[in-house]
Protein backbone atom coordinates (compact mmCIF):
# COMPACT_ATOMS: atom_id res chain seq x y z
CA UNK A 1 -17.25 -47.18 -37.00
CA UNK A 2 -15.75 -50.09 -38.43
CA UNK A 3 -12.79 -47.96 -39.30
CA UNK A 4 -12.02 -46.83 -36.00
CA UNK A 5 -12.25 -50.85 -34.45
CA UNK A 6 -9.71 -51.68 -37.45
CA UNK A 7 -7.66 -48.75 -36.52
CA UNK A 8 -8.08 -49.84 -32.50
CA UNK A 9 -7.24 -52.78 -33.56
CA UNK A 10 -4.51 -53.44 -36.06
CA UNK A 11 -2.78 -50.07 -34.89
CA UNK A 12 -3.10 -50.35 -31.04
CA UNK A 13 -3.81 -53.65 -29.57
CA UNK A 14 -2.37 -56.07 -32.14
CA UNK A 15 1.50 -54.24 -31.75
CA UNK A 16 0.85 -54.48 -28.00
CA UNK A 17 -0.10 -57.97 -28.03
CA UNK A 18 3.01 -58.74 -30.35
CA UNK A 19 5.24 -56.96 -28.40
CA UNK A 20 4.10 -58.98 -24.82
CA UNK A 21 4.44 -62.06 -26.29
CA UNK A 22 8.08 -61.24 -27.18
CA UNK A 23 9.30 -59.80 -24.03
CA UNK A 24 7.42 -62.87 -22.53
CA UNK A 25 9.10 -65.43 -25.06
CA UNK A 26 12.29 -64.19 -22.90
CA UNK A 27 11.14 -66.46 -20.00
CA UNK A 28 9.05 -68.60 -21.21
CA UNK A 29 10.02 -71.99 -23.49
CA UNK A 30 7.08 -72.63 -25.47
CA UNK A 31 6.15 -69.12 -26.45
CA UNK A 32 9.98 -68.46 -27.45
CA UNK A 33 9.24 -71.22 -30.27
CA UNK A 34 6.50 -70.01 -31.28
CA UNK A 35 7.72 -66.35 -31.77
CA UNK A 36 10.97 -67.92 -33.50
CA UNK A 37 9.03 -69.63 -35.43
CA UNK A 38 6.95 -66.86 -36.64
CA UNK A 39 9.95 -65.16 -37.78
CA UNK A 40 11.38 -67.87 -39.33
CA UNK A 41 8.27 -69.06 -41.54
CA UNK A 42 8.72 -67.22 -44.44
CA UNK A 43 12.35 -67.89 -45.24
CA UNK A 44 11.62 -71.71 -44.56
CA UNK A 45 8.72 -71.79 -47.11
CA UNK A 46 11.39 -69.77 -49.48
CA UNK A 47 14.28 -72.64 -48.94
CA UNK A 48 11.39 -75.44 -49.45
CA UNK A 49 10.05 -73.78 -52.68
CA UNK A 50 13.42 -73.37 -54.14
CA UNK A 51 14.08 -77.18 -53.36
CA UNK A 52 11.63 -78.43 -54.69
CA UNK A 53 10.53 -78.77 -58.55
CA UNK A 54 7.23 -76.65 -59.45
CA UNK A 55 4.47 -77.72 -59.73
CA UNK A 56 1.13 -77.13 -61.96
CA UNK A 57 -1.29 -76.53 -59.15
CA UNK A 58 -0.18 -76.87 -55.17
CA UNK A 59 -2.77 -77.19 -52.68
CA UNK A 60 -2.63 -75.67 -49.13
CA UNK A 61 -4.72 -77.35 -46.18
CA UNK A 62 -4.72 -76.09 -42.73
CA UNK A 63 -5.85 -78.17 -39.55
CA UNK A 64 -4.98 -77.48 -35.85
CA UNK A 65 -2.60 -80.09 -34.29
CA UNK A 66 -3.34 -81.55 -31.08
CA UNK A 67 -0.85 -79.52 -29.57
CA UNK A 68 -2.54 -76.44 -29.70
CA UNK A 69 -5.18 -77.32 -27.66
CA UNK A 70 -3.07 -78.60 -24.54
């Protein structure tokens, strides 16, 4: 059963809620950043590690930002 809800899930509803939120990034100012900036993640990381010397150990924290919540 789990199967199926992963299936339902990651094969059906996530796609459909991806796709919404780009048409809707069309009008909207906010969401248009945020699907930009979705796209744009990975190659930013890239261009940061590159530009930066290695290190031994790197630490990644995550926190929400006040802006999410308003």
């Amino acid at each position: 059963m789990k199967l199926v809800w992963a299936f339902l899930y990651n094969g059906i509803v996530y796609p459909l809620i991806f796709l919404l939120a780009c048409v809707l990034s069309l009008f909207g100012g906010k969401l248009r950043q945020g699907v930009s900036g979705r796209f744009q993640s990975l190659s930013k990381l890239k261009q940061y590690f590159k530009s930066t010397t290695p290190l031994p150990m790197v630490y990644w924290f995550h926190a929400a930002s006040l802006g999410e919540f308003y």
